[in-house]
Protein backbone atom coordinates (compact mmCIF):
# COMPACT_ATOMS: atom_id res chain seq x y z
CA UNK A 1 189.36 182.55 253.61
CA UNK A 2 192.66 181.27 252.88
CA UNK A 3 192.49 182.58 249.25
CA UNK A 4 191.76 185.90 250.72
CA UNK A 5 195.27 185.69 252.46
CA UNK A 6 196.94 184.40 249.54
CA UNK A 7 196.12 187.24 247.95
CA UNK A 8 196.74 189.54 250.38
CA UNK A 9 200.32 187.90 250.34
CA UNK A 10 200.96 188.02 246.88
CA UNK A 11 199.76 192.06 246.87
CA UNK A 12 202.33 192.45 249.97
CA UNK A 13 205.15 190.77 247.83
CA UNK A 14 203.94 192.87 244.83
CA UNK A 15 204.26 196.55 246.18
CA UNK A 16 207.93 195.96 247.35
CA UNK A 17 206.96 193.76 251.03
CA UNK A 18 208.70 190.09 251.97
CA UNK A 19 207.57 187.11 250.84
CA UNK A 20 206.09 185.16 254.32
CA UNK A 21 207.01 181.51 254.92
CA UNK A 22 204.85 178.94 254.36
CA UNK A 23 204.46 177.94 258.20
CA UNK A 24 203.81 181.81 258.83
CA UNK A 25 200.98 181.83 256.55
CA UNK A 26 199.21 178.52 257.35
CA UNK A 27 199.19 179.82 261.00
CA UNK A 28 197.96 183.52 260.27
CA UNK A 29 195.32 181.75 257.85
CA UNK A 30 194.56 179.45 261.07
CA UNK A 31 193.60 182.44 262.75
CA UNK A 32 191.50 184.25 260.24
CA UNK A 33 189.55 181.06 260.08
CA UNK A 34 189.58 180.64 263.84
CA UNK A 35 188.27 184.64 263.86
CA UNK A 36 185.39 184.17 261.50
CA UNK A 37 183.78 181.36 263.35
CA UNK A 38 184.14 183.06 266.27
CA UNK A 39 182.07 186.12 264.82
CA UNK A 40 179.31 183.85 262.99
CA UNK A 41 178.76 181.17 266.39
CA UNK A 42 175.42 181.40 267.54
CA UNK A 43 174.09 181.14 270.83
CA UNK A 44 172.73 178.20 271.49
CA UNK A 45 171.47 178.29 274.47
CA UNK A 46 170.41 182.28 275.52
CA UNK A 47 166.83 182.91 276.18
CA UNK A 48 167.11 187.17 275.41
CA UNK A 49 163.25 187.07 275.93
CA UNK A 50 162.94 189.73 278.44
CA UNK A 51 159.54 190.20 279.88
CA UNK A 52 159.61 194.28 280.04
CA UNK A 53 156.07 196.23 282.10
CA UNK A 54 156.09 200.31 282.37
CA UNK A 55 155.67 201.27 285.92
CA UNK A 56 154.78 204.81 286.66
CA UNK A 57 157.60 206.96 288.30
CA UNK A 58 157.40 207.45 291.78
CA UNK A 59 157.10 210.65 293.66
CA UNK A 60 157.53 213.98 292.65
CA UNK A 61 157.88 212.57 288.86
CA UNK A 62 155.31 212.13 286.70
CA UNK A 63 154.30 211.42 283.28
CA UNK A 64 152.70 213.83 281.03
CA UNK A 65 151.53 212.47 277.23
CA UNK A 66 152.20 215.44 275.00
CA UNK A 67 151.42 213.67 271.75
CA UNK A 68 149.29 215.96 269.58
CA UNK A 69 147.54 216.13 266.19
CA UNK A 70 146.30 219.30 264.42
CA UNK A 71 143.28 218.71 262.26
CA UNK A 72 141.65 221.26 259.43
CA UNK A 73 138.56 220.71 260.03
């Protein structure tokens, strides 16, 4: 991570941008770090097992099966 912004630095100063103080870029390196442990945690503790049952719709629905197969023979 913190060669990524180094090089993102140096191709800022490169194509005519400022050069960033060292504090500036220890903190915005902080905070890429910071952001790509935030997006790779894992849940520890969620159960996402969700018990799921069809139930027929009530009245006036209803549920037609319109699957079909066509067969030569």
């Amino acid at each position: 991570m913190a060669l990524v912004g180094l090089l993102l630095d140096k191709n800022t100063v490169r194509n005519g941008g400022g050069q960033r103080a060292g504090k500036t870029m220890v903190r915005s390196l902080a905070s890429l770090v910071e952001e790509y442990r935030a997006a790779n945690e894992k849940a520890c503790c969620l159960n996402l097992a969700v018990l799921v049952k069809w139930h027929p719709p009530g009245p006036p629905w209803f549920k037609m099966n319109v699957e079909g197969a066509v067969f030569t023979d």
